[in-house]
Protein backbone atom coordinates (compact mmCIF):
# COMPACT_ATOMS: atom_id res chain seq x y z
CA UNK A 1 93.95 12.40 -44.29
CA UNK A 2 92.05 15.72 -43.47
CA UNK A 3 92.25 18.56 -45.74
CA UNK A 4 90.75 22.13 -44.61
CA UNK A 5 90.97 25.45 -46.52
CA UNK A 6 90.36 28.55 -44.99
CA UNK A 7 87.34 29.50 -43.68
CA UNK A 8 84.78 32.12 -44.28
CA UNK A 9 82.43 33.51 -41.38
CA UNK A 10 79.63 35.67 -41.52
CA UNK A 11 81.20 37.18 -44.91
CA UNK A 12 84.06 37.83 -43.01
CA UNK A 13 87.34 35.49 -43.20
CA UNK A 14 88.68 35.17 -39.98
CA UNK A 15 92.43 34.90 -40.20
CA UNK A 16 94.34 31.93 -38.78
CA UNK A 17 96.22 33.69 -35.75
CA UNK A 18 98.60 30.71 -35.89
CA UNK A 19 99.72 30.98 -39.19
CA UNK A 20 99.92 35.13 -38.55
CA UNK A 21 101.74 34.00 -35.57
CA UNK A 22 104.54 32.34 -38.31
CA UNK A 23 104.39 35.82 -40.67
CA UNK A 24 102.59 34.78 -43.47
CA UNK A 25 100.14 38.05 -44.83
CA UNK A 26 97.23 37.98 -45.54
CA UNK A 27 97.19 37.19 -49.06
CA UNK A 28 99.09 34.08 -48.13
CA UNK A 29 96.68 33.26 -45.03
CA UNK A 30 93.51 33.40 -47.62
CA UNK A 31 95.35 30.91 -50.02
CA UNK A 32 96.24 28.21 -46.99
CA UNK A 33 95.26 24.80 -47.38
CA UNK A 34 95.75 22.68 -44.14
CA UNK A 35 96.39 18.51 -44.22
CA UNK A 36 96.72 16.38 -41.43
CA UNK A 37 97.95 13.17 -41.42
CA UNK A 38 97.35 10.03 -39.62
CA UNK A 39 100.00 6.84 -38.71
CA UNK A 40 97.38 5.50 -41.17
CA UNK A 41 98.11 7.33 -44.63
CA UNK A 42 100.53 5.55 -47.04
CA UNK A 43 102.95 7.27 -49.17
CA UNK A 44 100.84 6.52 -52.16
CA UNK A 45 98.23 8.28 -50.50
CA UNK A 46 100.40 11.82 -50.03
CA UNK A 47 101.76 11.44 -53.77
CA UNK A 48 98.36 11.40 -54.87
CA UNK A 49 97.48 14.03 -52.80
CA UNK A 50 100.16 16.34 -54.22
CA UNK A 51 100.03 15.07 -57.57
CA UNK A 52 95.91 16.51 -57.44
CA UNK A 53 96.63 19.76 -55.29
CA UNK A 54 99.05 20.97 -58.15
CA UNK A 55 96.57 20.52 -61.11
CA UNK A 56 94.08 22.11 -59.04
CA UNK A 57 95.70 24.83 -57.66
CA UNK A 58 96.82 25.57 -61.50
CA UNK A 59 93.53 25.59 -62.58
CA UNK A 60 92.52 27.82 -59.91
CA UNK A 61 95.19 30.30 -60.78
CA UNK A 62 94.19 30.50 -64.55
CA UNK A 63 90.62 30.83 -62.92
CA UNK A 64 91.96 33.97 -60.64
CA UNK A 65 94.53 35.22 -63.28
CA UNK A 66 97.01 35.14 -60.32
């Protein structure tokens, strides 16, 4: 499993042109997480996944007051 957040250049995020290709704004391009899967992952292995993106993604909102 590969997991990439959005990255930041120069000080500068450059925006995903794919995912502004599918209409998301920009407010929802600077909070994209990308995984990628393999033949290889289980479905243990994407539960836990999920299980630890939602706790962290709540903390990170309390963090962000969003």
């Amino acid at each position: 499993m590969y997991l990439r957040l959005q990255l930041v250049h120069l000080g500068e995020q450059k925006k995903s042109h794919v995912l502004k290709s599918i209409g998301l704004n920009d407010k929802e391009i600077e909070g994209a997480i990308r995984i990628c899967f393999s033949y290889e992952n289980t479905k243990e292995d994407i539960d836990y996944t999920v299980e630890v993106l939602k706790t962290s993604v709540e903390e990170i909102r309390k963090i962000m007051m969003r």
